[in-house]
C-alpha atoms as a PDB file:
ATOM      1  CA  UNK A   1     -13.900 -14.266  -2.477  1.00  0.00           C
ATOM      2  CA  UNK A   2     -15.748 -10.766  -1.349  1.00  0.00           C
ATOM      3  CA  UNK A   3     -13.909  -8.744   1.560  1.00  0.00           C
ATOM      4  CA  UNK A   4     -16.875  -9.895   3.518  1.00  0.00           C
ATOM      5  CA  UNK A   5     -15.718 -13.545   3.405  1.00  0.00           C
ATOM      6  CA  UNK A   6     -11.926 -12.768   3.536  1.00  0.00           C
ATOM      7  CA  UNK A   7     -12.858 -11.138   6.912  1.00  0.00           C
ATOM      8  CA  UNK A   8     -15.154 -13.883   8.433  1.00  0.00           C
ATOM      9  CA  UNK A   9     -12.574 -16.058   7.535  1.00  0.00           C
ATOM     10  CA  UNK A  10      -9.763 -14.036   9.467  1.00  0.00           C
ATOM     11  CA  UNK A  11     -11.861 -15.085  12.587  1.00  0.00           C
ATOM     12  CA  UNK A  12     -12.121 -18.556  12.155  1.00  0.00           C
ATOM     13  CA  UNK A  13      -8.475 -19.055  11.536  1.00  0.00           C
ATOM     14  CA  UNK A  14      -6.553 -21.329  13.989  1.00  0.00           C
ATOM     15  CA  UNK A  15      -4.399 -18.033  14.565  1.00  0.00           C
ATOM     16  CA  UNK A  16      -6.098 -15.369  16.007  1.00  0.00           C
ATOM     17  CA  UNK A  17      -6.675 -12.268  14.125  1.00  0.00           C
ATOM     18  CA  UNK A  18      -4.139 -10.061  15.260  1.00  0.00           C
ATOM     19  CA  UNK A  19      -6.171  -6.372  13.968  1.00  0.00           C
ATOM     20  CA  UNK A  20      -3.798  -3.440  13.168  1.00  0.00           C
ATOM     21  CA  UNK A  21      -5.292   0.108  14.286  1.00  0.00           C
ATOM     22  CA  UNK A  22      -5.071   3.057  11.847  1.00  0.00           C
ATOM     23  CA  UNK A  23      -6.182   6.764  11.602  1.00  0.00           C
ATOM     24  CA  UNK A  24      -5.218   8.050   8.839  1.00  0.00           C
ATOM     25  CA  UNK A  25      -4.638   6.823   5.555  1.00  0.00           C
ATOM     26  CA  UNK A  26      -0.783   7.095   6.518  1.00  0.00           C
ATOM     27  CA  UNK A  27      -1.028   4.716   9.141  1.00  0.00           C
ATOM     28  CA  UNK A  28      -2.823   2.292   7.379  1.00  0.00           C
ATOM     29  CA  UNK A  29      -0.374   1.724   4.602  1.00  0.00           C
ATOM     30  CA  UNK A  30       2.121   1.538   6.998  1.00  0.00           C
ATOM     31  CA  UNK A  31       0.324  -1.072   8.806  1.00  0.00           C
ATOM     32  CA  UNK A  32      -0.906  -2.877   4.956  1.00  0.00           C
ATOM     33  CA  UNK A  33       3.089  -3.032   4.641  1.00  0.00           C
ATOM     34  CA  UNK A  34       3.744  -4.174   7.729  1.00  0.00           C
ATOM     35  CA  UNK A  35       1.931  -7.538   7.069  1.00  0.00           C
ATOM     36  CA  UNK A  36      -1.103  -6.832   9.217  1.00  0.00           C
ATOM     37  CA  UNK A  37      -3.860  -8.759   7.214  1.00  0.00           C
ATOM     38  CA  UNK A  38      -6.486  -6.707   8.387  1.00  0.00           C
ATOM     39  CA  UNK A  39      -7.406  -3.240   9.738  1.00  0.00           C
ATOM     40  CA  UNK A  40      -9.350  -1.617  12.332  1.00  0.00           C
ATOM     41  CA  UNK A  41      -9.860   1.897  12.178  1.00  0.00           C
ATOM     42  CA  UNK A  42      -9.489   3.923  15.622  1.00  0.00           C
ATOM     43  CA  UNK A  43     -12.115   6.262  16.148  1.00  0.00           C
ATOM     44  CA  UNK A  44     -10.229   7.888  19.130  1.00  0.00           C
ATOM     45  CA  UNK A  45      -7.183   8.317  16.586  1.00  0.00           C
ATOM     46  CA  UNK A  46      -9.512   9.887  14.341  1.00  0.00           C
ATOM     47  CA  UNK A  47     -10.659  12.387  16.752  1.00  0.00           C
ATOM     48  CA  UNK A  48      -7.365  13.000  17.572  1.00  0.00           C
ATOM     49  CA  UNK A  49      -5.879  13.731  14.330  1.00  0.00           C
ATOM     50  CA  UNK A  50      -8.446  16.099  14.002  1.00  0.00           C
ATOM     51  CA  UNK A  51      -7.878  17.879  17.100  1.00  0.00           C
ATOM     52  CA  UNK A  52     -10.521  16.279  19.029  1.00  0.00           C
ATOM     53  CA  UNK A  53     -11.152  13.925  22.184  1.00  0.00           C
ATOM     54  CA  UNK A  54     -12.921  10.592  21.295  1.00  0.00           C
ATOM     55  CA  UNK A  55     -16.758  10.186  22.276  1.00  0.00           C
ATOM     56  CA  UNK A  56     -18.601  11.027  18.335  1.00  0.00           C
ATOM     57  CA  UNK A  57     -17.662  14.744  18.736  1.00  0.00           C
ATOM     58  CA  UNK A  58     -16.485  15.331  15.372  1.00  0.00           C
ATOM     59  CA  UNK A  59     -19.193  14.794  12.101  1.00  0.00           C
ATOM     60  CA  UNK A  60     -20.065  11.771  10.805  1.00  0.00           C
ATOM     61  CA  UNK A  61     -19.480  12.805   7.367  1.00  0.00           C
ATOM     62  CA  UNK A  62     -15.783  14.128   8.096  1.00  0.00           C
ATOM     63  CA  UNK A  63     -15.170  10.594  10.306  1.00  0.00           C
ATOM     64  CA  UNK A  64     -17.226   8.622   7.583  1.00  0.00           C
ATOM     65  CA  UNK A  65     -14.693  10.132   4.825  1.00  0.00           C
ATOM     66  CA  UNK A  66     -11.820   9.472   6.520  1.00  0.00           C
ATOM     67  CA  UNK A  67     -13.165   5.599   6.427  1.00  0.00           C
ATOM     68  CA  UNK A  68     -13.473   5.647   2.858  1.00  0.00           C
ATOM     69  CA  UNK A  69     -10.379   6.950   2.406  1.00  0.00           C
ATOM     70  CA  UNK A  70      -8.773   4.102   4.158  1.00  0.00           C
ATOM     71  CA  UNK A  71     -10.738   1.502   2.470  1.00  0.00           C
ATOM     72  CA  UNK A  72     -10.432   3.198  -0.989  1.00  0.00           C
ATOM     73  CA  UNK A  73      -6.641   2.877  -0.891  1.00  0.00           C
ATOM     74  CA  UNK A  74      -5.610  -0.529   0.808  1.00  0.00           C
ATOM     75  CA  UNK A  75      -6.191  -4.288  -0.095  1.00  0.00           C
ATOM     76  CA  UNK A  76      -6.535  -5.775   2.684  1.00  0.00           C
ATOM     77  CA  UNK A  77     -10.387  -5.583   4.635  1.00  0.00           C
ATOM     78  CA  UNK A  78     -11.325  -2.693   7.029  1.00  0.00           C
ATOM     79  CA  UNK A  79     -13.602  -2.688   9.958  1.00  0.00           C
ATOM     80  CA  UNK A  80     -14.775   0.404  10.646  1.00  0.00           C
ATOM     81  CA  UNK A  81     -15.261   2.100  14.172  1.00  0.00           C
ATOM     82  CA  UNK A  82     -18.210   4.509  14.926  1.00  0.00           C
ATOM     83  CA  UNK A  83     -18.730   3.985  18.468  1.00  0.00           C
ATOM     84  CA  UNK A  84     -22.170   4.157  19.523  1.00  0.00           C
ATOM     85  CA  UNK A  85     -23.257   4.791  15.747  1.00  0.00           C
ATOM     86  CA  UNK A  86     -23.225   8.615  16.187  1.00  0.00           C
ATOM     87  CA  UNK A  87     -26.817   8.771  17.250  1.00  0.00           C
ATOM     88  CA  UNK A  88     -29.167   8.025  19.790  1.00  0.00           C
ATOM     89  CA  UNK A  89     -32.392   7.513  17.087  1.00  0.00           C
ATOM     90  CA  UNK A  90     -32.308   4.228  15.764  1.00  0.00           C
ATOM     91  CA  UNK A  91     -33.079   4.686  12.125  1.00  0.00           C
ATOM     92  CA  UNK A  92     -30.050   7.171  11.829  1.00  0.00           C
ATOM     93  CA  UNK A  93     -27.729   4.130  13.505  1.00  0.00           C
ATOM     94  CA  UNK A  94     -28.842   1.689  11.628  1.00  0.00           C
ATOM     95  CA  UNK A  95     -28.357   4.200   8.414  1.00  0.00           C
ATOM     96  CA  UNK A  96     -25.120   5.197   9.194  1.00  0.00           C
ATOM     97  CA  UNK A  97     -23.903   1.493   9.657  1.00  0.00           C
ATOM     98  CA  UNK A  98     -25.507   0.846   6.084  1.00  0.00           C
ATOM     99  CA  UNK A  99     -23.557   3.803   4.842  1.00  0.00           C
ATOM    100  CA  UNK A 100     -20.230   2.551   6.476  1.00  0.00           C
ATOM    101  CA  UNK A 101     -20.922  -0.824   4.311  1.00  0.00           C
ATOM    102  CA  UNK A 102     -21.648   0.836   1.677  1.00  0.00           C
ATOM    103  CA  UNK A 103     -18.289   2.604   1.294  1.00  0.00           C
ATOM    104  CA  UNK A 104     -16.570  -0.845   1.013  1.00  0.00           C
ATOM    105  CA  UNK A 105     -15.488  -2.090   4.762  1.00  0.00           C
ATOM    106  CA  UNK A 106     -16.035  -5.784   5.402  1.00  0.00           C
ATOM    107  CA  UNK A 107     -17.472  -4.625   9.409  1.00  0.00           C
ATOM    108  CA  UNK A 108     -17.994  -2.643  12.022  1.00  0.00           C
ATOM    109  CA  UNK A 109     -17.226  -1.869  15.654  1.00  0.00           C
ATOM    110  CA  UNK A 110     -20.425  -0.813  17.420  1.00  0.00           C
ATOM    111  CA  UNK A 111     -20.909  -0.178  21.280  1.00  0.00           C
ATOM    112  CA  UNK A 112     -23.524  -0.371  23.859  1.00  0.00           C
ATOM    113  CA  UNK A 113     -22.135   3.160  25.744  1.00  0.00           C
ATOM    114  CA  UNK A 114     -24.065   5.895  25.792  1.00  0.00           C
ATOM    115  CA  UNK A 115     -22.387   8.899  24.787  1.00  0.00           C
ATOM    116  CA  UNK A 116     -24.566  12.205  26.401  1.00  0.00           C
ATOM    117  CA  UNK A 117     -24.659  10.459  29.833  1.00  0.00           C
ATOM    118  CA  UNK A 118     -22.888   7.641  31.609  1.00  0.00           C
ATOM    119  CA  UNK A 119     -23.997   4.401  31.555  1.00  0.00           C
ATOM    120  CA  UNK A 120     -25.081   1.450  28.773  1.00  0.00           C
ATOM    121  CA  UNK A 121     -27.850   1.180  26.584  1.00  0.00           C
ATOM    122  CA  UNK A 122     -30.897  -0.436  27.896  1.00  0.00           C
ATOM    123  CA  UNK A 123     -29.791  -4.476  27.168  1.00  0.00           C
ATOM    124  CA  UNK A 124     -33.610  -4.945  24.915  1.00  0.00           C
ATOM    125  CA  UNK A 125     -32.797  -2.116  23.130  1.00  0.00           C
ATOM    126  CA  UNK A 126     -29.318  -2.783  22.162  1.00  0.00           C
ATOM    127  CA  UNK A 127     -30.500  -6.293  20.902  1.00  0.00           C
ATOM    128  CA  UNK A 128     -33.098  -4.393  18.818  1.00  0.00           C
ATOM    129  CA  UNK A 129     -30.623  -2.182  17.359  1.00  0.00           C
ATOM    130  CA  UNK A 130     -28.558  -5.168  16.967  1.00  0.00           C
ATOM    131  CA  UNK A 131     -30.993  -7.331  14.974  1.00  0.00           C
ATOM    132  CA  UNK A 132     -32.276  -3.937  13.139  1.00  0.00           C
ATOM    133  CA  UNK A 133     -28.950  -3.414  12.026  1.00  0.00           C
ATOM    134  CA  UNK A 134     -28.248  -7.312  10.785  1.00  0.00           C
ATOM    135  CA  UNK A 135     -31.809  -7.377   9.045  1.00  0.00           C
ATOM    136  CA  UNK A 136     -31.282  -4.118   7.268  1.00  0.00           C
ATOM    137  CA  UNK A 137     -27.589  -5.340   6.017  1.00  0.00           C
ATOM    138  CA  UNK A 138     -28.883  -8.621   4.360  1.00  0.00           C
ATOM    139  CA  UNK A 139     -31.883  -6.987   2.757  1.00  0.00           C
ATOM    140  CA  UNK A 140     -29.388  -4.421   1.210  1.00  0.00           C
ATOM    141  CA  UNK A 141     -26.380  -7.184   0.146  1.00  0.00           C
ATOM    142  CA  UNK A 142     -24.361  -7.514   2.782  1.00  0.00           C
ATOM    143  CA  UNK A 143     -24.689 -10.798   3.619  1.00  0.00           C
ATOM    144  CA  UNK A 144     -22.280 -11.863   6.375  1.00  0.00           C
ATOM    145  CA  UNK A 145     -21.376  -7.921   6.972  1.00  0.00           C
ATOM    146  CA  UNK A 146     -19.041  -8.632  10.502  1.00  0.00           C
ATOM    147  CA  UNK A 147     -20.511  -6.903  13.109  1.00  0.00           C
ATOM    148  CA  UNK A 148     -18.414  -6.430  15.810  1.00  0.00           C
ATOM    149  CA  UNK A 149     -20.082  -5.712  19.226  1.00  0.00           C
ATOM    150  CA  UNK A 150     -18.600  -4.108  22.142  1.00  0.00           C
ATOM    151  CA  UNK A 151     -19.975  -3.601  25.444  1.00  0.00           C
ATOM    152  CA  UNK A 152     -18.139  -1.370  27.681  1.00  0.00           C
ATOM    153  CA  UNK A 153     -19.349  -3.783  30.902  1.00  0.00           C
ATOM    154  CA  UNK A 154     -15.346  -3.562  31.791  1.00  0.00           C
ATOM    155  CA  UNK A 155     -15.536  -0.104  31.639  1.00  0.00           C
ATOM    156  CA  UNK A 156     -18.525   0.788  33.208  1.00  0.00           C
ATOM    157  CA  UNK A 157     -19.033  -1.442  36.452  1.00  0.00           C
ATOM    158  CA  UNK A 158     -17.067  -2.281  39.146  1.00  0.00           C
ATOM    159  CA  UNK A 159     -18.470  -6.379  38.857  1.00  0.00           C
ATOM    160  CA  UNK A 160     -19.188  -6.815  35.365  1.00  0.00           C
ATOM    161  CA  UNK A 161     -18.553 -10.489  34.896  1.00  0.00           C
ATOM    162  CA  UNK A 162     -21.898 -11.679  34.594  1.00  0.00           C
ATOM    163  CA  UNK A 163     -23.775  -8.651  33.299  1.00  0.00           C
ATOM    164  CA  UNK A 164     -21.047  -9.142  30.473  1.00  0.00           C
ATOM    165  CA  UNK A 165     -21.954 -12.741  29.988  1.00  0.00           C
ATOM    166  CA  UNK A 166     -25.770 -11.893  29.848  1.00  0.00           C
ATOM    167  CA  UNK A 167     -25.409  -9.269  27.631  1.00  0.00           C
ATOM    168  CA  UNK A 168     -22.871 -10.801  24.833  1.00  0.00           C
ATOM    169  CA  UNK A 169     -25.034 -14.028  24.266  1.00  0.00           C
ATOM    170  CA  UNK A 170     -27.736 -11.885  24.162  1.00  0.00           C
ATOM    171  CA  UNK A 171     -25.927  -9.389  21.373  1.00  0.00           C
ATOM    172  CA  UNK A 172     -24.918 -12.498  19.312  1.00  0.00           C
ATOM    173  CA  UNK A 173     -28.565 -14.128  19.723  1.00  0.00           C
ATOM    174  CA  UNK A 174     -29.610 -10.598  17.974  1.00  0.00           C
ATOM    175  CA  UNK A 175     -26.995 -10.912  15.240  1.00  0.00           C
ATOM    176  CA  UNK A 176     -23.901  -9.643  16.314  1.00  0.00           C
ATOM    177  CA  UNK A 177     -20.544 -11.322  14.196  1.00  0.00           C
ATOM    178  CA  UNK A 178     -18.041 -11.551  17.253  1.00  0.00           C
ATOM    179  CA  UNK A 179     -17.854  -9.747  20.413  1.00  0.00           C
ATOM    180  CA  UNK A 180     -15.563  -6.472  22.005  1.00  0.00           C
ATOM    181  CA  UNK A 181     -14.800  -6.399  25.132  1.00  0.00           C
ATOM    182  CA  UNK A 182     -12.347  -3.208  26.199  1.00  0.00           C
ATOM    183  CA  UNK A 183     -11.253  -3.427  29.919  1.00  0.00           C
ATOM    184  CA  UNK A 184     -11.071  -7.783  29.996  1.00  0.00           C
ATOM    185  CA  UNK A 185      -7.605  -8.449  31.439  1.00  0.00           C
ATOM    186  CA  UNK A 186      -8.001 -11.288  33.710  1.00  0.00           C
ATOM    187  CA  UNK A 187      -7.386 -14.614  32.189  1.00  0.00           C
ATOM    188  CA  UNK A 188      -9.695 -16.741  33.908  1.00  0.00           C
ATOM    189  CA  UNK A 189     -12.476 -14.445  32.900  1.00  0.00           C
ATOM    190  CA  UNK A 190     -11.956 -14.334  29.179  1.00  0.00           C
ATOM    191  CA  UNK A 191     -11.374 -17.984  29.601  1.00  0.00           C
ATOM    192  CA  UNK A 192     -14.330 -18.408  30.421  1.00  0.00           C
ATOM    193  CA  UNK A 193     -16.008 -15.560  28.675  1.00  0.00           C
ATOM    194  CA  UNK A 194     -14.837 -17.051  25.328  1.00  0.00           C
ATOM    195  CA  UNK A 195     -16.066 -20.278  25.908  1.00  0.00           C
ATOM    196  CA  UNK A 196     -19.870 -18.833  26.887  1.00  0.00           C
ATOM    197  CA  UNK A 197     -20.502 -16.541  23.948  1.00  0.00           C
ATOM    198  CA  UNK A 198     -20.303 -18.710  21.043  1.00  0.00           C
ATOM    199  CA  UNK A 199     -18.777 -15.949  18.820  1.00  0.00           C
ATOM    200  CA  UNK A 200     -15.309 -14.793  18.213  1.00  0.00           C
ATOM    201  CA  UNK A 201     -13.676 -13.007  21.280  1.00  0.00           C
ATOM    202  CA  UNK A 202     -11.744  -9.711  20.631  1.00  0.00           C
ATOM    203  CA  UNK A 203      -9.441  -8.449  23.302  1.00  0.00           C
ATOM    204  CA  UNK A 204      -8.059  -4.885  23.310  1.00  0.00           C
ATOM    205  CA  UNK A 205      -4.352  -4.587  24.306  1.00  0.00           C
ATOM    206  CA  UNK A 206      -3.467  -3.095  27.760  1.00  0.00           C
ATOM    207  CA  UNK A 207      -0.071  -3.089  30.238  1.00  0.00           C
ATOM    208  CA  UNK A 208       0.043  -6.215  31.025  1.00  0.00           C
ATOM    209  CA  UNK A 209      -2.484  -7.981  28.348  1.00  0.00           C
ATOM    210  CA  UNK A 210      -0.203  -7.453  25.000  1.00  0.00           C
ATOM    211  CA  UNK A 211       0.840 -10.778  23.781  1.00  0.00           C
ATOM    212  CA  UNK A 212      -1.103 -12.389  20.855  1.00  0.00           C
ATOM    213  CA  UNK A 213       0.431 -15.794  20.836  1.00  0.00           C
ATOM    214  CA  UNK A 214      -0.858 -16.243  25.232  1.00  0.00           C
ATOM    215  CA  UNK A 215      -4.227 -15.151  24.317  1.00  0.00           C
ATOM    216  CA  UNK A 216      -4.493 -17.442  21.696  1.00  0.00           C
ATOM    217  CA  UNK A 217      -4.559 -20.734  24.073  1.00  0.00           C
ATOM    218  CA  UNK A 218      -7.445 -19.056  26.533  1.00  0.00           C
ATOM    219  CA  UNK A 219      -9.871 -18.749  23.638  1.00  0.00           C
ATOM    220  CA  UNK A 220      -9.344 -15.082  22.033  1.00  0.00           C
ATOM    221  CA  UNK A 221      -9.444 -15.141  17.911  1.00  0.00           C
ATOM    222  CA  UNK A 222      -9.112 -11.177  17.469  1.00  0.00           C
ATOM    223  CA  UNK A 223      -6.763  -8.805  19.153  1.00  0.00           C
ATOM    224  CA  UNK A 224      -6.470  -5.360  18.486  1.00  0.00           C
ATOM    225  CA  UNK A 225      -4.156  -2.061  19.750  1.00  0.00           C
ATOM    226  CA  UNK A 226      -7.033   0.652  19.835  1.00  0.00           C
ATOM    227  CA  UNK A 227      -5.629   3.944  20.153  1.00  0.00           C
ATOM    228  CA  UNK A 228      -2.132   2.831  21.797  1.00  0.00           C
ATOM    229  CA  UNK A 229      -0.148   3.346  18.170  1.00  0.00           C
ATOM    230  CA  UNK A 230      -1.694   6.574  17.357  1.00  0.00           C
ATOM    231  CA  UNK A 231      -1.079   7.685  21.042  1.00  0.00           C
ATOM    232  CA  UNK A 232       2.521   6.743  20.980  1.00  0.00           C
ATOM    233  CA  UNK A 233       3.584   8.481  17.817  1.00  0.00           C
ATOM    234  CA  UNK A 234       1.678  11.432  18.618  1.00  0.00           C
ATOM    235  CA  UNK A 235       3.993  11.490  21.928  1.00  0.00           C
ATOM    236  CA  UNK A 236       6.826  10.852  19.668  1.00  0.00           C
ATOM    237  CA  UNK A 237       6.097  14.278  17.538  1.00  0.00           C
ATOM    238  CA  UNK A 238       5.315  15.889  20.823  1.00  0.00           C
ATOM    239  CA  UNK A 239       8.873  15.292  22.337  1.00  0.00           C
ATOM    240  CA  UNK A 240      10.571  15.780  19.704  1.00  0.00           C
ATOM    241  CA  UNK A 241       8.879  19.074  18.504  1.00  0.00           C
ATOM    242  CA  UNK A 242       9.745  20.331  21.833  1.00  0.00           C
ATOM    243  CA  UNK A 243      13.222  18.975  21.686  1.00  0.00           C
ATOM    244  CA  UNK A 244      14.019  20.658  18.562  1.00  0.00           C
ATOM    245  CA  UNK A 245      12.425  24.159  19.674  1.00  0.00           C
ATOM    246  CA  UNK A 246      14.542  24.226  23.145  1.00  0.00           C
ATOM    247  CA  UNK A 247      17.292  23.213  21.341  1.00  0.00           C
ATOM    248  CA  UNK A 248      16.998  25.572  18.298  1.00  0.00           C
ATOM    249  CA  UNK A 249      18.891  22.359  16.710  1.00  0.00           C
ATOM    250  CA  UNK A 250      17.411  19.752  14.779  1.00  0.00           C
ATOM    251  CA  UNK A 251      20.332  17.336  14.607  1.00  0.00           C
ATOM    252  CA  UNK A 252      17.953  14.511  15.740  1.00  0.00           C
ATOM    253  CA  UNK A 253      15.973  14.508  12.688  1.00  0.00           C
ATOM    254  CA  UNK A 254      18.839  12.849  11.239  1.00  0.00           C
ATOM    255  CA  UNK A 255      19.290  10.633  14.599  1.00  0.00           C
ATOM    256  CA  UNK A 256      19.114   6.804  13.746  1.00  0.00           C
END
């Protein structure tokens, strides 16, 4: 079985796909350990380990290499994040997401955000891209490639229900895998959202939305942590950094 298939296969599982977030190659083992039987790289942990805010600001190449790095060194399959696709010409897109396959991940997250302005893609061109992207995967071997699209609806608009309903049929009518929706807390909405889209649901965990085993009876099959890991334990260094400095004692290195 390819990593491809081992990751489609993740979806369709009676349990839902619960997606560990990494950022490093660090955090990945840790999470490969762990049990996690997948991983989703973070792109805002990325940018962040590098010393900058999320939103494609750092190169391609340097967040591209950090990918491979990941995928070179664990077992278990990768999806790979890069955002909007760190371009707003549709030929470099649709090359970059060939060149994250290529590297060895089993998918992608790709969003409908623009990233020089506020505001979403334009919903026929985001199905072009879309189907673009799908053609150009299974002419180059990568069958069944999962593409994971997010649309930042939740995000973006104050009443996004049923622009998010038009839009994710429409993204897996153009050959998106499963469907991302950051921002989707309410339960009668992803409900009902899951049962519409005819593609795996992926929910991101927020206060209030964090338990795997509740989202499994309302229709989710892949839930994933984003940034909040990477976020904690760089508040963890932060504290205790600052600790030890005021203190001039570093006693609670050795703290259990």
């Amino acid at each position: 079985m390819t990593t491809i298939q081992e990751f489609n296969e993740l979806h369709s599982s009676t349990e839902p796909l619960f997606l560990g977030n990494a950022w490093d190659l660090l955090s990945a083992l840790i999470l490969e350990k762990a049990g996690f039987k997948a991983i989703g790289t973070t792109s805002w942990g990325i940018a962040n380990s590098l010393g900058y805010a999320d939103g494609e600001l750092i190169d391609f190449e340097k967040h591209l290499e950090i990918i491979k790095i990941i995928t070179d060194n664990v077992k278990i399959p990768v999806s790979g994040d890069i955002e909007a696709g760190y371009s707003e010409d549709i030929d470099t897109i649709v090359n970059h997401v060939l060149r994250t396959a290529d590297i060895g991940v089993a998918g992608i997250n790709i969003e409908d955000s623009l990233k020089k302005q506020q505001g979403l893609r334009e919903l026929k061109d985001h199905c072009n891209l879309l189907t673009k992207i799908r053609t150009t995967l299974d002419q180059n071997g990568f069958k069944d490639f999962y593409i994971n699209a997010r649309t930042d609806t939740y995000l973006q608009m104050e009443n996004p229900l049923s622009e998010t309903i038009i839009r994710t049929r429409a993204y897996v009518e153009s050959g998106a895998s499963g469907i991302f929706i950051p921002g989707l807390i309410k339960e009668d909405e992803i409900k009902e959202i899951a049962f519409l889209i005819g593609a795996p649901l992926n929910i991101l965990s927020l206060p209030g939305l964090t338990n795997c085993n509740k989202l499994k009876d309302i229709g989710v099959k892949r839930f994933s942590f984003g940034n909040a890991l990477s976020d904690k334990v760089i508040a963890f260094l932060e504290k205790n950094a600052t600790q030890i400095l005021e203190l001039k004692d570093t006693s609670l290195l050795y703290e259990d």
